[in-house]
C-alpha atoms as a PDB file:
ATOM      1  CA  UNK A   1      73.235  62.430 -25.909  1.00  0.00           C
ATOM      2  CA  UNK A   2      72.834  62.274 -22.185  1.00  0.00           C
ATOM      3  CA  UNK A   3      69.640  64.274 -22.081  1.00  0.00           C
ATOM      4  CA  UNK A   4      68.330  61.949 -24.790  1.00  0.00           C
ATOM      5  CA  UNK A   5      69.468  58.832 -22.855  1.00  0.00           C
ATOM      6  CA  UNK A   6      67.876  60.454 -19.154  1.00  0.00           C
ATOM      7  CA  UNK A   7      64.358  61.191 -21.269  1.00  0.00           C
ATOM      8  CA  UNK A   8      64.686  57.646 -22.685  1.00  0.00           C
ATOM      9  CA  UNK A   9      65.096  56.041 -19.070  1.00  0.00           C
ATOM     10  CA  UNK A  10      61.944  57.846 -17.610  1.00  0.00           C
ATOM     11  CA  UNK A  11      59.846  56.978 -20.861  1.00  0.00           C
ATOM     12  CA  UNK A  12      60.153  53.280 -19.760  1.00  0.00           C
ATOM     13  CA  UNK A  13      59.361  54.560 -16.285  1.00  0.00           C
ATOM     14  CA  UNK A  14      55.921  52.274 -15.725  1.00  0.00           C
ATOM     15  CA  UNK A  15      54.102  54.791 -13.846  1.00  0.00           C
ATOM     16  CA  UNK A  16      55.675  58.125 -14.560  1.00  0.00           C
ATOM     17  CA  UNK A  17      53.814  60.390 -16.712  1.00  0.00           C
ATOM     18  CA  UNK A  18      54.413  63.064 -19.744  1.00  0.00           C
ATOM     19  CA  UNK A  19      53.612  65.873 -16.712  1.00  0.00           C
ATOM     20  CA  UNK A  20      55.555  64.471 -13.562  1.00  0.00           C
ATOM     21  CA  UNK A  21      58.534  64.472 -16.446  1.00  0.00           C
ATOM     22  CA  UNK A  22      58.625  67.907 -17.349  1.00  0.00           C
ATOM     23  CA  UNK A  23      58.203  69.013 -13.462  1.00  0.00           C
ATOM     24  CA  UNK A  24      61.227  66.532 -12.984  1.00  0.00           C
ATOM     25  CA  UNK A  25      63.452  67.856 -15.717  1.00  0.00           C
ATOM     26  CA  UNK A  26      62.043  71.288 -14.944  1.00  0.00           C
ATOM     27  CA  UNK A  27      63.193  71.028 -11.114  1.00  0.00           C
ATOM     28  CA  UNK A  28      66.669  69.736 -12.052  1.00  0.00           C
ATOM     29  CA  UNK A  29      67.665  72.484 -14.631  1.00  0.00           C
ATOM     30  CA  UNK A  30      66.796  75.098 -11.359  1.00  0.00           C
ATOM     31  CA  UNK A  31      69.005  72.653  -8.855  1.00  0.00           C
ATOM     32  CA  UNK A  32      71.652  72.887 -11.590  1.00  0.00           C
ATOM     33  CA  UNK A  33      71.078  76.126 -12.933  1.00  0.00           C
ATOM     34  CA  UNK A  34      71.296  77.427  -8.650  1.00  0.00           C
ATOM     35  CA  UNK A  35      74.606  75.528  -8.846  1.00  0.00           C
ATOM     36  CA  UNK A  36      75.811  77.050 -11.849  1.00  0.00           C
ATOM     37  CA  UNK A  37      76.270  80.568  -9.319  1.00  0.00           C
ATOM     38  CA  UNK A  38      79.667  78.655  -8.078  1.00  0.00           C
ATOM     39  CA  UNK A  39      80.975  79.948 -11.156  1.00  0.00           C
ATOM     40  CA  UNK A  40      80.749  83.275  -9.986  1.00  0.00           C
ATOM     41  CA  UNK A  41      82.801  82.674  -7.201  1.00  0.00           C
ATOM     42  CA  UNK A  42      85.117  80.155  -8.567  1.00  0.00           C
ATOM     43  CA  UNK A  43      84.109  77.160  -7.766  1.00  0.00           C
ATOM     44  CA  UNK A  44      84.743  75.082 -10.952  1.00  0.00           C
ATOM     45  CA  UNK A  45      84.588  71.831  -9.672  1.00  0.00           C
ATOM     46  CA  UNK A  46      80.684  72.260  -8.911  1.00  0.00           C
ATOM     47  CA  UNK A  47      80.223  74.214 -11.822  1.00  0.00           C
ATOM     48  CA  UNK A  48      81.694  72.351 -14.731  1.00  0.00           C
ATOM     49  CA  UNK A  49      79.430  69.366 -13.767  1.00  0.00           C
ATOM     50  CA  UNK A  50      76.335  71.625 -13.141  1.00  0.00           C
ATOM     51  CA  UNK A  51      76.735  72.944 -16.432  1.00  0.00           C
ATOM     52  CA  UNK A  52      77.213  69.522 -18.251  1.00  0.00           C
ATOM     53  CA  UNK A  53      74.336  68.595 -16.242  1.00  0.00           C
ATOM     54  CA  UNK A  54      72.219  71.586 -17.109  1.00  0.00           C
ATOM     55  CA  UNK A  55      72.811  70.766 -20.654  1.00  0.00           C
ATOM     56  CA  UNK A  56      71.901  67.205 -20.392  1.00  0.00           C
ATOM     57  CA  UNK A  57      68.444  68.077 -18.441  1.00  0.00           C
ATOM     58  CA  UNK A  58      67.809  70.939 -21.028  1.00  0.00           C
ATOM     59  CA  UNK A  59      68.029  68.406 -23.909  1.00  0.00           C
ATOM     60  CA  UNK A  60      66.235  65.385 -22.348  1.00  0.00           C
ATOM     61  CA  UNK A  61      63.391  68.015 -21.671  1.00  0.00           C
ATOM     62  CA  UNK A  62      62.923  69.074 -25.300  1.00  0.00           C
ATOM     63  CA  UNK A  63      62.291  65.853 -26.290  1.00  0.00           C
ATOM     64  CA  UNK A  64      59.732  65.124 -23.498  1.00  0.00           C
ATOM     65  CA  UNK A  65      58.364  68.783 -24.274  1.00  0.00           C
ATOM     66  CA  UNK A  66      57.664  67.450 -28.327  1.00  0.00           C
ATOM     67  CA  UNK A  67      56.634  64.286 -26.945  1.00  0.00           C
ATOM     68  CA  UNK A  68      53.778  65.700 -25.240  1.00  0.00           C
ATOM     69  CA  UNK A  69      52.917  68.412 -27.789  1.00  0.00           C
ATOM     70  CA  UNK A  70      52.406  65.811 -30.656  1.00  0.00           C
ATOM     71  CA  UNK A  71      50.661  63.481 -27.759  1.00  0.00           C
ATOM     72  CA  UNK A  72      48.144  65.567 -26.045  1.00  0.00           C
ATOM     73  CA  UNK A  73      47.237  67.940 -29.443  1.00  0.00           C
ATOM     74  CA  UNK A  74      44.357  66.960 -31.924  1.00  0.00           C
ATOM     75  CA  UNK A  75      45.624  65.814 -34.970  1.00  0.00           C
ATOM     76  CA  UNK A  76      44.629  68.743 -37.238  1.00  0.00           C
ATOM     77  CA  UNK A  77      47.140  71.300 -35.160  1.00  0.00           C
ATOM     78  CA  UNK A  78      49.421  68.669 -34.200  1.00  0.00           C
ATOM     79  CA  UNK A  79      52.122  69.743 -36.503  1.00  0.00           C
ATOM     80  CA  UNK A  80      51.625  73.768 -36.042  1.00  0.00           C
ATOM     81  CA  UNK A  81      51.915  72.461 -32.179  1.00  0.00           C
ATOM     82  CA  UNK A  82      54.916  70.850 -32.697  1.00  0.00           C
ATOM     83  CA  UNK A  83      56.307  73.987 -35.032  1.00  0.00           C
ATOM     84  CA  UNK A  84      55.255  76.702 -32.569  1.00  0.00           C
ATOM     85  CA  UNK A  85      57.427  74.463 -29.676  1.00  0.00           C
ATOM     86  CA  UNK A  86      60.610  74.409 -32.017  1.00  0.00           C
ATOM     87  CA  UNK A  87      60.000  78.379 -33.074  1.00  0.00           C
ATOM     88  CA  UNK A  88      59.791  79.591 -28.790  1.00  0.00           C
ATOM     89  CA  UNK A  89      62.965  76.876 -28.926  1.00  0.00           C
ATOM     90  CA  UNK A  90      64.923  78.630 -31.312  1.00  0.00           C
ATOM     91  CA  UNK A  91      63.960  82.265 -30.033  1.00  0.00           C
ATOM     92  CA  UNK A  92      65.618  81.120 -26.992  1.00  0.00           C
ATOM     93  CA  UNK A  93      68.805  80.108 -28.334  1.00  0.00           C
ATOM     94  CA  UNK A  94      68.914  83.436 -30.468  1.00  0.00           C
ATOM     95  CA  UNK A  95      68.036  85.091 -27.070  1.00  0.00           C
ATOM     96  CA  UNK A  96      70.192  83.375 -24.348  1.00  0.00           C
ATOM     97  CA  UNK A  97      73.789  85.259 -26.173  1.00  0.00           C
ATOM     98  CA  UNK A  98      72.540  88.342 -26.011  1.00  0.00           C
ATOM     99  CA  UNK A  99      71.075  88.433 -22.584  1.00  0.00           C
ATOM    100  CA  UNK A 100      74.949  86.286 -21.144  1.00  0.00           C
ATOM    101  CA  UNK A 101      76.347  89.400 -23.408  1.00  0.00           C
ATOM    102  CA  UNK A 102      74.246  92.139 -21.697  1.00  0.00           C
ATOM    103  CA  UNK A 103      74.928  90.469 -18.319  1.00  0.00           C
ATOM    104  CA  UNK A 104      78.343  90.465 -18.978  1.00  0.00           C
ATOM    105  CA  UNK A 105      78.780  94.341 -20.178  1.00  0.00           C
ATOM    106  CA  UNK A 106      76.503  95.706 -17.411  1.00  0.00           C
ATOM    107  CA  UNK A 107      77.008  93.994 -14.515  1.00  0.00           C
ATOM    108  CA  UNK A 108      80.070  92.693 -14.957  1.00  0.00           C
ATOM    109  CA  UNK A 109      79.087  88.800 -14.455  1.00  0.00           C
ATOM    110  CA  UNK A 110      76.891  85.907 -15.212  1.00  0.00           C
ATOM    111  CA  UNK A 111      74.165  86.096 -12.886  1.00  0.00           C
ATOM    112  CA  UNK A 112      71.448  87.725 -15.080  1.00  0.00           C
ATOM    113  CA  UNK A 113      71.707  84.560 -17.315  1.00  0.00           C
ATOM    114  CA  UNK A 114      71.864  82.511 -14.702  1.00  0.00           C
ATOM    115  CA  UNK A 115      68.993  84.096 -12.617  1.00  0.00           C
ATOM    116  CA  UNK A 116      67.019  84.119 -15.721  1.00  0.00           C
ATOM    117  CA  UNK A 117      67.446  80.537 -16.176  1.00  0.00           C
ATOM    118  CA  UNK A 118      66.507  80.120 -12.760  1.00  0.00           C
ATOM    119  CA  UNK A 119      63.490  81.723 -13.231  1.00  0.00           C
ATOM    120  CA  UNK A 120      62.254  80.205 -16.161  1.00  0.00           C
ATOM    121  CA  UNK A 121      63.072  76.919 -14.229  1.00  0.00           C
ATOM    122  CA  UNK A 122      60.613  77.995 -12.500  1.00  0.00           C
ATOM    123  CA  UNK A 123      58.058  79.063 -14.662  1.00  0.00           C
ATOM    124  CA  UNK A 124      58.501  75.795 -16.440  1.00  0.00           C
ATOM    125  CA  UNK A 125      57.420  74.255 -13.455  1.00  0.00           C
ATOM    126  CA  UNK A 126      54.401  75.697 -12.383  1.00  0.00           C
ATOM    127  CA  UNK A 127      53.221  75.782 -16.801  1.00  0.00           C
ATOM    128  CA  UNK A 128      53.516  72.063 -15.875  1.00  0.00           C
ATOM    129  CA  UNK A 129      52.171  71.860 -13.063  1.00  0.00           C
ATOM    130  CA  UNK A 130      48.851  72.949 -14.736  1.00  0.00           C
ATOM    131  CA  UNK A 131      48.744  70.612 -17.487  1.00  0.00           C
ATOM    132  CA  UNK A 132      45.231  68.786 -17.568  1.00  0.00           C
ATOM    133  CA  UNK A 133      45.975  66.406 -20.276  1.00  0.00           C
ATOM    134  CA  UNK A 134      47.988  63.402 -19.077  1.00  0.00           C
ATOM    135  CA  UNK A 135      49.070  61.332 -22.327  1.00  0.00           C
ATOM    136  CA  UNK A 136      50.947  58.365 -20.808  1.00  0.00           C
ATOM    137  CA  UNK A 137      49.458  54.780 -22.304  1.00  0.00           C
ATOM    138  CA  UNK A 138      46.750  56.764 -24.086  1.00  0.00           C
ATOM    139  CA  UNK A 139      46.126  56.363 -27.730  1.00  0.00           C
ATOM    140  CA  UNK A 140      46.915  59.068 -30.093  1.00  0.00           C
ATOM    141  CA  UNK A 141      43.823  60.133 -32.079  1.00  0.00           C
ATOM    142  CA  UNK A 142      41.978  60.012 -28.520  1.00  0.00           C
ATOM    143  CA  UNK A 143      41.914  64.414 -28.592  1.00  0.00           C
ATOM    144  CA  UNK A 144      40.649  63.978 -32.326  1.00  0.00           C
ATOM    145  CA  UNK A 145      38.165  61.675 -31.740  1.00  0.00           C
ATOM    146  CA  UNK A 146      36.960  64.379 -29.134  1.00  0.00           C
ATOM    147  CA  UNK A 147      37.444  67.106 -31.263  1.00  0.00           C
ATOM    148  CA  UNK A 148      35.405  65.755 -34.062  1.00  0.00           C
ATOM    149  CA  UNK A 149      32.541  64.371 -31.821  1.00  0.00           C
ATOM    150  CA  UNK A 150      32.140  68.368 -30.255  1.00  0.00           C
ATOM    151  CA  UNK A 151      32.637  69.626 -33.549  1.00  0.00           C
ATOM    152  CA  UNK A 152      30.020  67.318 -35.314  1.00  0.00           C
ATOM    153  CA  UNK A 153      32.824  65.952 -38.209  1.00  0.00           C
ATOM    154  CA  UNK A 154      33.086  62.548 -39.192  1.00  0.00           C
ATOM    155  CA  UNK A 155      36.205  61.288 -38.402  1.00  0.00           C
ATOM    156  CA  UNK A 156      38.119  60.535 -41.720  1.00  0.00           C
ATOM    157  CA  UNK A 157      40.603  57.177 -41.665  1.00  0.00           C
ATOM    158  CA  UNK A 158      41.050  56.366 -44.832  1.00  0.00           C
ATOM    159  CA  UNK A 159      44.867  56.635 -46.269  1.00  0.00           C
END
């Protein structure tokens, strides 16, 4: 609910867009994902909140990841878009056990998952960081309007 609540917050932010979001949610989940390693040493009372906080950023981020996806796609993909996003989402949740799990047998500790979140952090930032299509107070068939004036279709509205 807190993630949801965060996301909901920046949406109303007047001048932040879809892209300065996900660098923003992307750059917290590294600061707490970095202080997530406490745990490895014991320190609870910066992990515990790290972790709630991690989970919080992780969540508001989905949403402003399927925000953008049905935003900044063409209508006629807009829903494989959107079902492609939830399929990489759902690989990582079968994923993330098994790599804590591995962690845990070989090394004896946490810090491959954590690392590995770091990491991806990371990547997530720089993916974002390359976005081209901003989709903040811009109309929604605006890509299909595009795609159908390169492609030579008439643009169908009827119901």
């Amino acid at each position: 609910f807190a993630g949801l609540l965060l996301a909901w917050l920046l949406l109303l932010h007047p001048t932040m867009g879809r892209i300065g979001m996900l660098r923003l949610f992307n750059c917290l989940s590294f600061l707490f994902s970095a202080a997530l390693v406490s745990v490895l040493v014991g320190h609870f009372l910066v992990a515990d909140p790290a972790a709630y906080g991690l989970k919080a950023v992780v969540s508001g981020m989905f949403t402003i990841v399927y925000l953008y996806i049905s935003e900044a796609l063409p209508v006629e993909i807009r829903a494989v878009g959107v079902g492609f996003c939830m399929s990489v989402g759902r690989c990582g949740s079968v994923a993330a056990p098994a790599v804590f799990s591995i962690g845990q047998h070989v090394m004896g500790s946490a810090s491959p998952f954590i690392t590995s979140m770091m990491v991806l952090s990371a990547l997530g930032f720089l993916a974002a960081s390359h976005l081209v299509v901003e989709t903040r107070d811009k109309p929604l068939d605006t890509p299909c309007l595009e795609m159908s004036i390169r492609s030579g279709r008439a643009l169908s509205v009827d119901a």
